[in-house]
Each structure stands twice: as structure tokens, then as C-alpha cells.
C-alpha atoms as a PDB file:
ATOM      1  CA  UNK A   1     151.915  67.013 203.357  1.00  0.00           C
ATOM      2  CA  UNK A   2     154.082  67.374 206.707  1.00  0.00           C
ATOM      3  CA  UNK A   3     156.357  70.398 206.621  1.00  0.00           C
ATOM      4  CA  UNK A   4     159.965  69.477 206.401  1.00  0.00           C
ATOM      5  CA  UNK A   5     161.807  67.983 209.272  1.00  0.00           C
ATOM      6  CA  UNK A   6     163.997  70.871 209.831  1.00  0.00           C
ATOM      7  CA  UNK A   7     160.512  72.821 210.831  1.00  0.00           C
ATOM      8  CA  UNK A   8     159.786  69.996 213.297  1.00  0.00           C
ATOM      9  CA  UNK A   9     161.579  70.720 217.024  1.00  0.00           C
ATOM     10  CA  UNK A  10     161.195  67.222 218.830  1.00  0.00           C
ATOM     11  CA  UNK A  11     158.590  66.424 221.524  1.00  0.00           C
ATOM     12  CA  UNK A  12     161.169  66.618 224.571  1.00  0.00           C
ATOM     13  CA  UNK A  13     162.133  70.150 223.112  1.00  0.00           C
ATOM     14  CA  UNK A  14     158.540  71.511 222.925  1.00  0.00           C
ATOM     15  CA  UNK A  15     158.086  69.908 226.538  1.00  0.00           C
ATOM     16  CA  UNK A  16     160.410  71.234 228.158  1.00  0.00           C
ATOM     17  CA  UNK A  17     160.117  75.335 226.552  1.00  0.00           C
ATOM     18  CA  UNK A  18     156.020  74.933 227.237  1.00  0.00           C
ATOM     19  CA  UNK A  19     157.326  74.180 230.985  1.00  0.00           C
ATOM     20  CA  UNK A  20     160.061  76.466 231.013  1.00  0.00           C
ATOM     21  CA  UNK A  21     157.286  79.459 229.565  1.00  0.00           C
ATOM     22  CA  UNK A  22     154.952  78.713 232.484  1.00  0.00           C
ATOM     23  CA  UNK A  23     157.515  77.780 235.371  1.00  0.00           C
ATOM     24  CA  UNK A  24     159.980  80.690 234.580  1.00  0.00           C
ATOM     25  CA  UNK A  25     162.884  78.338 235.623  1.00  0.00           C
ATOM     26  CA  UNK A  26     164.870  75.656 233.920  1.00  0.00           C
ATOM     27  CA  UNK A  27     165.446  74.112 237.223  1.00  0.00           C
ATOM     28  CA  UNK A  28     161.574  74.215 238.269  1.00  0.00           C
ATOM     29  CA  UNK A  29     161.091  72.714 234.550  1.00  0.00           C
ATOM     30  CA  UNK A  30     163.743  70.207 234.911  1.00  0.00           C
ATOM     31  CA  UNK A  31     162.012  68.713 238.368  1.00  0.00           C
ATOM     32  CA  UNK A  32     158.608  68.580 236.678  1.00  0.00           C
ATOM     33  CA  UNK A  33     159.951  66.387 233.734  1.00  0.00           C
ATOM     34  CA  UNK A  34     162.320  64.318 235.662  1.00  0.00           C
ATOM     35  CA  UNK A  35     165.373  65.699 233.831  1.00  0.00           C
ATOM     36  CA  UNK A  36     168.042  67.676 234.445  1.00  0.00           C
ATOM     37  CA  UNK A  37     168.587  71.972 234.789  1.00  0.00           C
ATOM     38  CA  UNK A  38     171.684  71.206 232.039  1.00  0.00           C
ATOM     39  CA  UNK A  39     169.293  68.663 229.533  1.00  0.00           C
ATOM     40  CA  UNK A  40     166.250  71.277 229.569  1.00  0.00           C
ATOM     41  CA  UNK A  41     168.852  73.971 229.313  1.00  0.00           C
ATOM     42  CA  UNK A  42     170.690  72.035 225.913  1.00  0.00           C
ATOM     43  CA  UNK A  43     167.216  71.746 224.864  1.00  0.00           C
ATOM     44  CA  UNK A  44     165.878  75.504 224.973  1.00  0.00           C
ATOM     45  CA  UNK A  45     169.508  76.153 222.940  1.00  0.00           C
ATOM     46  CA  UNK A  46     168.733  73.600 220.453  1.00  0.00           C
ATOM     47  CA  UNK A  47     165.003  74.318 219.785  1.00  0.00           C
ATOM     48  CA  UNK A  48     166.108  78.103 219.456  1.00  0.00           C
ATOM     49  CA  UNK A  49     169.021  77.216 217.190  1.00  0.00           C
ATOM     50  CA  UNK A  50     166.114  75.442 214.894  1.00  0.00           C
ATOM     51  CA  UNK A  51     163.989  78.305 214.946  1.00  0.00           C
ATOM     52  CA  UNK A  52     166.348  80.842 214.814  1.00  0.00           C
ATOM     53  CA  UNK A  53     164.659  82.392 217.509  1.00  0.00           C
ATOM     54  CA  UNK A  54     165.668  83.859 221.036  1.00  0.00           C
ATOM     55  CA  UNK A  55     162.881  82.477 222.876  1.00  0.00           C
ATOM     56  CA  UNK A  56     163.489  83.846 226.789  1.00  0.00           C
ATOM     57  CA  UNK A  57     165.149  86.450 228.461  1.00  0.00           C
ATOM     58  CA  UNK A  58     166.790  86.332 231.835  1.00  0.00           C
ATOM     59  CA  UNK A  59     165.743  88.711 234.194  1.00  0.00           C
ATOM     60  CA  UNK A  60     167.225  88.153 237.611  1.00  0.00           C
ATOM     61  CA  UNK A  61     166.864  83.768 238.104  1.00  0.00           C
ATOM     62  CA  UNK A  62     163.390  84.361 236.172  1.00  0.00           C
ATOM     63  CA  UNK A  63     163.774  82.768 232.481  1.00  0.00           C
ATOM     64  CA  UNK A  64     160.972  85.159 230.782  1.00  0.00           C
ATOM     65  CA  UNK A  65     159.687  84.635 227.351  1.00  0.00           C
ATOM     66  CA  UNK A  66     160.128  86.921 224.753  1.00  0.00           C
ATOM     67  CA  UNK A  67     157.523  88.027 222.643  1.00  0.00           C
ATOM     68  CA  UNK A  68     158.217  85.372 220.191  1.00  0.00           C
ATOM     69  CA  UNK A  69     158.072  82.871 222.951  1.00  0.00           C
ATOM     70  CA  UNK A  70     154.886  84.102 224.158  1.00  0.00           C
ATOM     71  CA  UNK A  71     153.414  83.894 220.599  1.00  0.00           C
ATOM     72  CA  UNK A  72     154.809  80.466 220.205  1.00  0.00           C
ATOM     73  CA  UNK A  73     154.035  78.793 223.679  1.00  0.00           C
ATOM     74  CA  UNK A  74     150.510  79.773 222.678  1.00  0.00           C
ATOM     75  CA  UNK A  75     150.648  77.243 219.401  1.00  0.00           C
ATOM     76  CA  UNK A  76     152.848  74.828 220.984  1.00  0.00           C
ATOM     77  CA  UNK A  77     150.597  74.361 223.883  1.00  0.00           C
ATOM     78  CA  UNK A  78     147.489  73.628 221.623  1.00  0.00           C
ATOM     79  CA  UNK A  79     149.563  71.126 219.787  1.00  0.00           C
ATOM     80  CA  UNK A  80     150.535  69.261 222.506  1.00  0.00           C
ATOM     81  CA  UNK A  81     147.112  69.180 223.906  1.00  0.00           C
ATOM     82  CA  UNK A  82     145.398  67.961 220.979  1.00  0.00           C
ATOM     83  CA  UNK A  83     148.658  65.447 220.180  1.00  0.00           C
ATOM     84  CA  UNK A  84     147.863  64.024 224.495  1.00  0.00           C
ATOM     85  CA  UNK A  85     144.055  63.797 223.064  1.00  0.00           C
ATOM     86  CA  UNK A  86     144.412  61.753 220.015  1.00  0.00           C
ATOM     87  CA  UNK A  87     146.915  59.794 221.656  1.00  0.00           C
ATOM     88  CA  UNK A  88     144.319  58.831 224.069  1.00  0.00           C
ATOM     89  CA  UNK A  89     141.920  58.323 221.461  1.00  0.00           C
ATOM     90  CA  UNK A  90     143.801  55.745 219.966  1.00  0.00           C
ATOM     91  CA  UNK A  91     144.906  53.479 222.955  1.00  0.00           C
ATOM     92  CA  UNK A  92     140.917  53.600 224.345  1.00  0.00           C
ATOM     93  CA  UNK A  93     139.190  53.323 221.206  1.00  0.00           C
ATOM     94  CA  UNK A  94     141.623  52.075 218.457  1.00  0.00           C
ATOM     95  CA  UNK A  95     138.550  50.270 216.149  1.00  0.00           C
ATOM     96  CA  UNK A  96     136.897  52.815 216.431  1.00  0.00           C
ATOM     97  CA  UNK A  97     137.151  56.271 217.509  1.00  0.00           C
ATOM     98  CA  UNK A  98     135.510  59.605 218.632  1.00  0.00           C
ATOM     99  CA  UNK A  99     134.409  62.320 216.498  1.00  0.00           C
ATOM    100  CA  UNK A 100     133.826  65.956 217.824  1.00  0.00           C
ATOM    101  CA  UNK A 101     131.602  67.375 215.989  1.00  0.00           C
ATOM    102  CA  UNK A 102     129.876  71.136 215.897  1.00  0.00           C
ATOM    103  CA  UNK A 103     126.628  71.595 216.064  1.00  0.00           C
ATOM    104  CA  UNK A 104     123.691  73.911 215.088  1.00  0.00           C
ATOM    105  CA  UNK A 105     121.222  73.986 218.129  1.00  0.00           C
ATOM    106  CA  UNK A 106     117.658  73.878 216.599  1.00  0.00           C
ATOM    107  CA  UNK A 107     119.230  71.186 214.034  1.00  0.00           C
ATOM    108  CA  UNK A 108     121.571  69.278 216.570  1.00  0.00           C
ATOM    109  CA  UNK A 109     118.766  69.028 219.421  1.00  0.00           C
ATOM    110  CA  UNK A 110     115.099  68.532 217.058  1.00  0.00           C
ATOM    111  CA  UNK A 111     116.480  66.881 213.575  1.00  0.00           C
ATOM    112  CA  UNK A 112     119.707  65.273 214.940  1.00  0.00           C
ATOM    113  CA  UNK A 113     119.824  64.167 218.468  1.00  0.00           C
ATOM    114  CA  UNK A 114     116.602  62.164 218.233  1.00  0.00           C
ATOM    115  CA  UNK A 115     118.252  59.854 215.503  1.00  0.00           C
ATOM    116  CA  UNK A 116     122.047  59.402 217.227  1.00  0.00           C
ATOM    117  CA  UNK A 117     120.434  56.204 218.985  1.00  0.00           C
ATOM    118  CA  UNK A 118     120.237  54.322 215.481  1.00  0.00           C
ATOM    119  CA  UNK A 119     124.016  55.600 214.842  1.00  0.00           C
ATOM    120  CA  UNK A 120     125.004  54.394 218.571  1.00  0.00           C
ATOM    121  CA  UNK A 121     123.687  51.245 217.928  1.00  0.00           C
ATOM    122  CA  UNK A 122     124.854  50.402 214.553  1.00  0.00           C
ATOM    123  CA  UNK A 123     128.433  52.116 215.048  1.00  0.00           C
ATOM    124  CA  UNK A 124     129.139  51.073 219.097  1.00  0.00           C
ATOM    125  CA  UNK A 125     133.028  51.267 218.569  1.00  0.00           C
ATOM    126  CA  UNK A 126     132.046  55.239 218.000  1.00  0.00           C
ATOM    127  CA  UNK A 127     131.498  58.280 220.409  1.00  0.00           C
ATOM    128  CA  UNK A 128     130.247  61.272 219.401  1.00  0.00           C
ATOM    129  CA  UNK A 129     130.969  64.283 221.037  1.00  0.00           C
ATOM    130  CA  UNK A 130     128.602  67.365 220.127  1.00  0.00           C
ATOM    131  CA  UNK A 131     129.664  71.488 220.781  1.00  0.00           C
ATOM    132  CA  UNK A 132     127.230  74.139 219.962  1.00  0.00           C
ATOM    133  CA  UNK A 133     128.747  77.070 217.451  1.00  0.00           C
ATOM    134  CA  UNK A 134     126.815  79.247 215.337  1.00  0.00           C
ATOM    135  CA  UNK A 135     129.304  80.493 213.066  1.00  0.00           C
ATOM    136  CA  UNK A 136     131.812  78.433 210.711  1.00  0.00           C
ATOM    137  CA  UNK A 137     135.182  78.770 212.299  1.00  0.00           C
ATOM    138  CA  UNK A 138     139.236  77.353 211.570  1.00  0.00           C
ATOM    139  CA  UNK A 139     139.428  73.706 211.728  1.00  0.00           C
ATOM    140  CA  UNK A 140     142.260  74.258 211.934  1.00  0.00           C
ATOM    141  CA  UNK A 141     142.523  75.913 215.706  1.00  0.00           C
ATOM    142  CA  UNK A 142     139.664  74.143 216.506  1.00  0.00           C
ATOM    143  CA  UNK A 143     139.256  70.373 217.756  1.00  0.00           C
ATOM    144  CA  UNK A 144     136.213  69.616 215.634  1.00  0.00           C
ATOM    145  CA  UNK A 145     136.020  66.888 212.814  1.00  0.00           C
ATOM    146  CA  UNK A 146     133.649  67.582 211.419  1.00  0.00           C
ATOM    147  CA  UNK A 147     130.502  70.719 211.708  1.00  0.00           C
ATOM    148  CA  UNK A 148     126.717  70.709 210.294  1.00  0.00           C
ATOM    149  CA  UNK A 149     126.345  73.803 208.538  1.00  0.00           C
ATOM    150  CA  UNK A 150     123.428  75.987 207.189  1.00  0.00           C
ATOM    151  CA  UNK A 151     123.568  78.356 204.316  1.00  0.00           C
ATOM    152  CA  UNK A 152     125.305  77.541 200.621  1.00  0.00           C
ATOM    153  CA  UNK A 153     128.350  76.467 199.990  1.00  0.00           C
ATOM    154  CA  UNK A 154     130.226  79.441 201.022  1.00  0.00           C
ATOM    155  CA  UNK A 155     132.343  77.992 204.354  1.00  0.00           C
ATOM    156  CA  UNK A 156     136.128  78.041 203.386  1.00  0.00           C
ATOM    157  CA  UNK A 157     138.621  74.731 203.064  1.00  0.00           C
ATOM    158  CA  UNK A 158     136.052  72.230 203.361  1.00  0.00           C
ATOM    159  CA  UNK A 159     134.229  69.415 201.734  1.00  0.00           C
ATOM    160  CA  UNK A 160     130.218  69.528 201.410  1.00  0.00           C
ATOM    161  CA  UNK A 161     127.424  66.802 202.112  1.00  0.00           C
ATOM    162  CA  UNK A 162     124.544  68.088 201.298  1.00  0.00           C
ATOM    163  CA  UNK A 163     121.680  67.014 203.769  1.00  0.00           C
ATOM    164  CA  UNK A 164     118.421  69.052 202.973  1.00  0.00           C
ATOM    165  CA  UNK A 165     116.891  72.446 202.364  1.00  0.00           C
ATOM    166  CA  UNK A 166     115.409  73.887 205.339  1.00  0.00           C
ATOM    167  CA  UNK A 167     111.303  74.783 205.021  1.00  0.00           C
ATOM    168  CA  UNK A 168     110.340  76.954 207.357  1.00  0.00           C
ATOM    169  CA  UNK A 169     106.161  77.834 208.551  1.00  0.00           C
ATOM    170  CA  UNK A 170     104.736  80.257 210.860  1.00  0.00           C
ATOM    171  CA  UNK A 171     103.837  79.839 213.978  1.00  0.00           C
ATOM    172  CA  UNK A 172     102.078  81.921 216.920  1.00  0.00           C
ATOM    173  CA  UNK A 173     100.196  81.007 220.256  1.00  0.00           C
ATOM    174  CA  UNK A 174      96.702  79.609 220.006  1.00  0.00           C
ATOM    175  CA  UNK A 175      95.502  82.938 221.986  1.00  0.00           C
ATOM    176  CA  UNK A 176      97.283  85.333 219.270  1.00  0.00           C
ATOM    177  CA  UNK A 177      95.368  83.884 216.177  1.00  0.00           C
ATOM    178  CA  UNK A 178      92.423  81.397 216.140  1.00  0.00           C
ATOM    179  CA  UNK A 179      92.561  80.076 212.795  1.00  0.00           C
ATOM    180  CA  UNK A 180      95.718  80.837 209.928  1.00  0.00           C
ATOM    181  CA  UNK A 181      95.682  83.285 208.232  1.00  0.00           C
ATOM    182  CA  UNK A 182      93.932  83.080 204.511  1.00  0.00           C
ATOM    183  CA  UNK A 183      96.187  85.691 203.080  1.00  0.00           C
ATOM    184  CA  UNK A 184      99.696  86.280 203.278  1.00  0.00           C
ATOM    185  CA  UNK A 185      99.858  89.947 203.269  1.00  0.00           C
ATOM    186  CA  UNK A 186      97.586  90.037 206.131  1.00  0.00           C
ATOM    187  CA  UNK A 187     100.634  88.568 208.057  1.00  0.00           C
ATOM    188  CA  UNK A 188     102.264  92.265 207.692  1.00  0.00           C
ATOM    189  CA  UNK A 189      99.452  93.302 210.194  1.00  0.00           C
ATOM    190  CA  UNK A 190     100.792  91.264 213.384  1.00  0.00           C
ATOM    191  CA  UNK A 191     104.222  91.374 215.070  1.00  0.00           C
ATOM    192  CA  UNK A 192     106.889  88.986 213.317  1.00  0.00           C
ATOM    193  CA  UNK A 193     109.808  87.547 215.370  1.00  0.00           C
ATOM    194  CA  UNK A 194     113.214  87.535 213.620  1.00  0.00           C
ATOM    195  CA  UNK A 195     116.467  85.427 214.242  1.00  0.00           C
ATOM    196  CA  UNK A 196     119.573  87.035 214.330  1.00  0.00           C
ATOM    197  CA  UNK A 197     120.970  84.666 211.680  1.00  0.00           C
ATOM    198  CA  UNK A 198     118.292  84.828 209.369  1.00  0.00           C
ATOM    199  CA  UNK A 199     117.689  88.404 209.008  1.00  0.00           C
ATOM    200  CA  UNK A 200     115.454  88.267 205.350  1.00  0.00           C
ATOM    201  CA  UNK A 201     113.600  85.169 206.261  1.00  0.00           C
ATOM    202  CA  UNK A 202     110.628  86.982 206.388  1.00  0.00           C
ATOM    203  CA  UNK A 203     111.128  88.995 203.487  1.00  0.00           C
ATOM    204  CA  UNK A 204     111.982  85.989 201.698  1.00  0.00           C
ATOM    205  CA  UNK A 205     109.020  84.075 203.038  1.00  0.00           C
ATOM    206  CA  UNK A 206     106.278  86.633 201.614  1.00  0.00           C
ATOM    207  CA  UNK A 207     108.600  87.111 198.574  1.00  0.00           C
ATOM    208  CA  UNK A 208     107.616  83.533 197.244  1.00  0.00           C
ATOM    209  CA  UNK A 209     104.185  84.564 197.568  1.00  0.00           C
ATOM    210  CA  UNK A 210     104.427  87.708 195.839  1.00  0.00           C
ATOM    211  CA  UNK A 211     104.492  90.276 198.440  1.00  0.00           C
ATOM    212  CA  UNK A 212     107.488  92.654 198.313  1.00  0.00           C
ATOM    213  CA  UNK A 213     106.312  95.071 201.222  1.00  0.00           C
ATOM    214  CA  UNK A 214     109.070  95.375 203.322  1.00  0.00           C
ATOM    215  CA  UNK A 215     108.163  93.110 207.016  1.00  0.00           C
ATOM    216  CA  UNK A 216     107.809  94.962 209.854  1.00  0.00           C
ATOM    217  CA  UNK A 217     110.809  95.155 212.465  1.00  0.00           C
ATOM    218  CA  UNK A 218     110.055  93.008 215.788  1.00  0.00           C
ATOM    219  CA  UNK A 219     112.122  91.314 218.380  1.00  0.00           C
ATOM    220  CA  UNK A 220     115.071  89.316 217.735  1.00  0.00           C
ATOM    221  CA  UNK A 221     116.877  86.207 218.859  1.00  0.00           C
ATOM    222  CA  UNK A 222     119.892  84.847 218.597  1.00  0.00           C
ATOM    223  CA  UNK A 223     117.953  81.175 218.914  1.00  0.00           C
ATOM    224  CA  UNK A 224     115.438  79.167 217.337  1.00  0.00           C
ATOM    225  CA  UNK A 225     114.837  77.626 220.845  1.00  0.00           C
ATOM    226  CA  UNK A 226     114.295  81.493 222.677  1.00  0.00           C
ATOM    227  CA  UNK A 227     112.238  82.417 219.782  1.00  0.00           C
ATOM    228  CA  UNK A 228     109.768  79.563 220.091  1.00  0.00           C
ATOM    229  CA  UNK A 229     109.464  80.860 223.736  1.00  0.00           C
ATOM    230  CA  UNK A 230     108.883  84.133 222.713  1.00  0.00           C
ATOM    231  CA  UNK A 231     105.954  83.009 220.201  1.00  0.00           C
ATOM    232  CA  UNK A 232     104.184  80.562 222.954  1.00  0.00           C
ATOM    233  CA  UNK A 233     103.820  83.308 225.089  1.00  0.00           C
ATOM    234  CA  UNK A 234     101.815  85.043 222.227  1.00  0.00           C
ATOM    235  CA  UNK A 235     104.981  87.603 221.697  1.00  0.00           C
ATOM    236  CA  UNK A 236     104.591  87.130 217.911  1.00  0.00           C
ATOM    237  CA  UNK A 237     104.405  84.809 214.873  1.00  0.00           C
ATOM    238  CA  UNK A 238     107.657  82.926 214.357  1.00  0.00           C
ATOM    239  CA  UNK A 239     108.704  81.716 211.329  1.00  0.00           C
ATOM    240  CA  UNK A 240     110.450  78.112 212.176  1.00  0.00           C
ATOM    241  CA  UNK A 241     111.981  75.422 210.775  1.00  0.00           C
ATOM    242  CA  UNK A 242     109.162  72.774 210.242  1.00  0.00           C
ATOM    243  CA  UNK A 243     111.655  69.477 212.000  1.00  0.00           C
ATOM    244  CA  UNK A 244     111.603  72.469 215.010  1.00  0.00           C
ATOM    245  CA  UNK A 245     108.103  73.425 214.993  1.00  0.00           C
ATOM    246  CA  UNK A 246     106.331  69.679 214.585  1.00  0.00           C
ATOM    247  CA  UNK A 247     106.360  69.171 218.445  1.00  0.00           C
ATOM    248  CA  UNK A 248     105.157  72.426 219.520  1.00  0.00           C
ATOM    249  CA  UNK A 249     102.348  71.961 217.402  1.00  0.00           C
ATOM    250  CA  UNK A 250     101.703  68.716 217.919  1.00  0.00           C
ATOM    251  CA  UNK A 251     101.523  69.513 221.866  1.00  0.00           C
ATOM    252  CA  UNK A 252      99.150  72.562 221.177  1.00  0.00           C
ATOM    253  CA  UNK A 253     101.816  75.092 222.485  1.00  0.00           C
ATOM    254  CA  UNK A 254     101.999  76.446 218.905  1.00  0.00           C
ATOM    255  CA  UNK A 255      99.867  76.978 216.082  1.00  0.00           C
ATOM    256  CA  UNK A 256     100.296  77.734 212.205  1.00  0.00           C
ATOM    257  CA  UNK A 257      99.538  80.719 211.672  1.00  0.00           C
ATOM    258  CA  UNK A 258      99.434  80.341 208.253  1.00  0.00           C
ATOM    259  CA  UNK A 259      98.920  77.246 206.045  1.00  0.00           C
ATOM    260  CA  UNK A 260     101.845  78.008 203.981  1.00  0.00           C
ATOM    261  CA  UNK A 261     105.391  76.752 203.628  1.00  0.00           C
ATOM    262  CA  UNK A 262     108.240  78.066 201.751  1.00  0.00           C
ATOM    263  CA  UNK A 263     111.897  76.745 201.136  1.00  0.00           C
ATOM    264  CA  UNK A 264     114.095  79.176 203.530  1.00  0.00           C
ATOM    265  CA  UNK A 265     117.422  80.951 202.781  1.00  0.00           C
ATOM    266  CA  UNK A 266     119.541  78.029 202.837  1.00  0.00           C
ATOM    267  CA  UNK A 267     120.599  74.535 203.079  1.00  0.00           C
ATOM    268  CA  UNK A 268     122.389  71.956 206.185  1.00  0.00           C
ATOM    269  CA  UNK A 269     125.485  70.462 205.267  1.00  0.00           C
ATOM    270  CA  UNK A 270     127.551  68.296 207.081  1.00  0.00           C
ATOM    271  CA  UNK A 271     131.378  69.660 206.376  1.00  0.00           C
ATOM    272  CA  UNK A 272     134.707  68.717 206.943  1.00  0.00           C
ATOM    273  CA  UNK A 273     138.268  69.950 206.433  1.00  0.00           C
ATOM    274  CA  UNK A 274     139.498  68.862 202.967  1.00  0.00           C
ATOM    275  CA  UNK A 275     143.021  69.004 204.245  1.00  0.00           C
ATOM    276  CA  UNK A 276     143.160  66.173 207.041  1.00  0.00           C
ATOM    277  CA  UNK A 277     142.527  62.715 205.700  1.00  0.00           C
ATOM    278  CA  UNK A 278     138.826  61.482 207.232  1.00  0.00           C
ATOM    279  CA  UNK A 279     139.265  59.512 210.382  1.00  0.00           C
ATOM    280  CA  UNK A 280     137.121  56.120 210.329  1.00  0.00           C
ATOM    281  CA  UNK A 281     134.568  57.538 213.137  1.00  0.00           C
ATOM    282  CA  UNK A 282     133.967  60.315 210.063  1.00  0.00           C
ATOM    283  CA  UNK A 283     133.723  58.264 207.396  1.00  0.00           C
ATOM    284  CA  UNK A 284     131.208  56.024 209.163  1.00  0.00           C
ATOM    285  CA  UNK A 285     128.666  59.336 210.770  1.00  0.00           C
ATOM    286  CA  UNK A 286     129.228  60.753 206.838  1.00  0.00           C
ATOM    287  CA  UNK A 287     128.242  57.603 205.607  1.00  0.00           C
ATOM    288  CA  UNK A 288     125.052  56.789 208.195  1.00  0.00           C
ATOM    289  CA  UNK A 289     123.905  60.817 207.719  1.00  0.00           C
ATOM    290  CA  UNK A 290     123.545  60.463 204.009  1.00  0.00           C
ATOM    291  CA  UNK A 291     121.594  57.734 204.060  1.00  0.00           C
ATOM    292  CA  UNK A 292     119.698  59.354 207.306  1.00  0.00           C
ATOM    293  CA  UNK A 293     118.828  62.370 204.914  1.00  0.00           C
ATOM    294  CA  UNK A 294     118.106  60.551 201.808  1.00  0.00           C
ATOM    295  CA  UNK A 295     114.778  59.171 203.687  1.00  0.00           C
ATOM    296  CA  UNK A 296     113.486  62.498 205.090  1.00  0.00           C
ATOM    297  CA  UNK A 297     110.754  63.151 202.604  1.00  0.00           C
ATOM    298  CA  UNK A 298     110.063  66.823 201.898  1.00  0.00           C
ATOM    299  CA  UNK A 299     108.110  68.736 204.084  1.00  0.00           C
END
């Protein structure tokens, strides 16, 4: 629901107090947006009448913004940014659209990317426009439709499409082990790489095959990508997703270290805020994905 008009200064008024913040001058302001000093003046007074705000401070000629001004050119800058950008979504794409969407590496660049051609081709009238993040974040100060997330169901405000567990297998340099290992807890007797983000994975991984010895520590990484490095050049065993570790081991570059696989910590989701209405470039990726995961068969 939009807030009430009375909360809703007008364009020209949030113009000219975002130029006014960063010029200092209502005269400066006025030249930049072809107005007059008087109209950018009448509309600083009427956007601080509506706020009930005293937005600058005179100091000398300088117009300087007070610390609610500084709080609130911070907002009002972000809204007019992302107001110019779907603005000029709309008049270059207006069948269609763009869709921003946030991205887990390992999953975005080895389970993701390699499919976006079929999407592309079946949905031309759509871009999509991929950002790494690691984390869930605000939609809401963000520019992002739309995120793939791993984990449960634990990322605030949004809606949930489930898109697969994630099975993960371990993996080490041909020159650290020549064959897998036969038994589990013999793993416990060579050094174990750890991600960042997945600090009991291998804890959890000999906990489904009945080994509760606490792993020993190792290296860590904040990336599936480093720590695939790290393992080639015998470093370790990594335990990796098995979408991420199919071409290293195809290639050679990697072995399995052991024949087993487990389901990991977690699931990926594709999510979205539940409080904007879904755009028809989301509705379309949500729509393609699902079906995209329904044919992955279980590893």
C-alpha cells in the first residue's frame, strides 16, 4: 500500500533539495534545473512545511544541510536513482524487462550460468543482470529482484522457491591420494579445507556416517572457487558441491577422495520480496527455474 499523499513531497521538490544538498546554493540549484533562485527557494519552504522539518542552515551564502537533511538527502537520492532506472526500464524494454538478480558464486557461475542461454532464448524481451553477495541483505535498500539463496527458510520478508538440496563429495589432488578412501574416519587423518560459510560441513559430512570425532581445523575460504584452488594444488581434501566439483573431476584436476556423498547443511532457493508485486521479467525466470530444477535428477 502507498503511504498517504501527505507523506509524498513531489518530484520537483525532491529535485531541487537533492541539488540544493550537494550545490550548497539555491541559485547554483536553480541554474542546474532550469528554474528559478525564488521557485527552488518556494520549493525547499514547501517540502519542509510537509515534513515539518528544517532541512538547511545558512551559513554565510552557503545553504548547509542540517542533520536531518543530511539523513534525508541520503534516502531521497536512492529513490530518485532507482525511480531514473525503472523509468528507463520501461521506455527500452516495456514487453519485457530486466531483472537484477543476486547471486551465489559457486551456484551462479557452475549450476546457473551454463543454463541462462535456454532462458535468453526462450525469454529474448528479458535481460538479466547478475551481482555476487554472500549474505541475504534489505530488498528493500537494495536494487535486486530477486536473490538465490542457500540455507532454510530463515531469510526475512520474502517468498521461497525451493530449487534443490545441495550434495556435497570430497575432493583432493590426484598426487595427495591415489585411490578414495575406503573408510570415512580415515578422512580425520589428512588436512580438510573449510568454507567460511559452511563451518560444520565436515562435521556434518562424517556425522551421516556415524563418526562424531570432532574434524580437524585446516585452512579456510571465503569461496568455493579459492578452495578448489587450494585442493588442486594438493593443499587438502575439499568437501564441494557435486554441480561444482563435476568439471574438475572430469578434467583430472580433482579427484574423490572418497566414494561417498551426503546431503549438506542446506538448501538453494530462489527468493523474492513478498512486499513488491512480481515484475513480468520475475515471474517468467521464477517460472523457467522451477521447471529448470524439477529435471535435475539427484546426485
Amino acid at each position: 500500500m502507498i503511504a498517504p499523499r501527505r507523506f509524498l513531497p513531489s518530484i520537483s521538490a525532491l529535485l531541487a533539495f537533492e541539488a540544493v544538498a550537494r550545490l550548497g546554493s539555491a541559485t547554483l540549484a536553480a541554474a542546474e534545473l532550469s528554474l528559478t533562485q525564488s521557485a527552488v527557494s518556494r520549493q525547499i519552504k514547501t517540502l519542509e512545511e510537509q515534513l515539518g522539518l528544517t532541512l538547511f542552515h545558512r551559513q554565510g551564502r552557503q545553504l548547509v544541510p542540517s542533520q536531518a537533511g543530511q539523513d534525508y538527502v541520503v534516502d531521497v537520492r536512492d529513490i530518485l536513482n532507482r525511480l531514473a532506472q525503472a523509468s528507463l526500464k520501461a521506455r527500452t524494454n516495456p514487453l519485457g524487462g530486466s531483472l537484477n538478480l543476486a547471486i551465489l558464486p559457486a551456484f551462479g557461475m557452475h549450476w546457473l550460468a551454463p543454463r541462462l542461454r535456454d532462458f535468453a532464448q526462450a525469454h529474448p524481451e528479458v535481460t538479466v543482470n547478475l551481482s555476487t553477495r554472500l549474505h541475504p541483505f534489505a530488498f528493500a535498500s537494495s536494487a535486486f529482484d530477486a536473490a538465490i539463496h542457500f540455507g532454510h527458510e530463515d531469510w526475512p520478508g520474502v517468498q521461497y522457491l525451493p530449487l534443490m538440496p545441495e550434495r556435497v563429495v570430497p575432493v583432493c589432488s590426484p598426487e595427495l591420494l591415489t585411490a578414495p578412501i575406503a573408510d570415512p574416519q580415515d578422512m580425520l587423518n589428512h588436512p580438510l579445507l573449510h568454507l567460511e560459510t559452511r563451518p560444520k560441513g565436515w562435521a556434518r559430512w562424517l556425522g551421516a556416517l556415524g563418526i562424531t570425532d570432532t574434524p580437524p581445523t585446516g585452512m579456510v575460504f571465503d569461496q568455493f572457487s579459492t578452495m578448489a584452488q587450494a585442493a588442486i594444488h594438493g593443499l587438502g581434501v575439499a568437501l564441494l558441491p557435486v554441480f561444482f566439483a563435476e568439471p574438475y573431476l572430469r578434467d583430472g584436476k580433482l579427484v574423490l577422495a572418497s566414494a561417498q556423498t551426503t546431503q549438506s547443511i542446506g538448501s538453494y532457493y530462489l527468493v523474492w520480496p513478498d512486499d513488491r508485486d512480481e515484475s513480468a521479467a520475475l515471474k517468467s525466470f521464477r517460472t523457467w527455474l522451477a521447471s529448470e530444477a524439477e529435471t535435475v535428477a539427484p546426485a
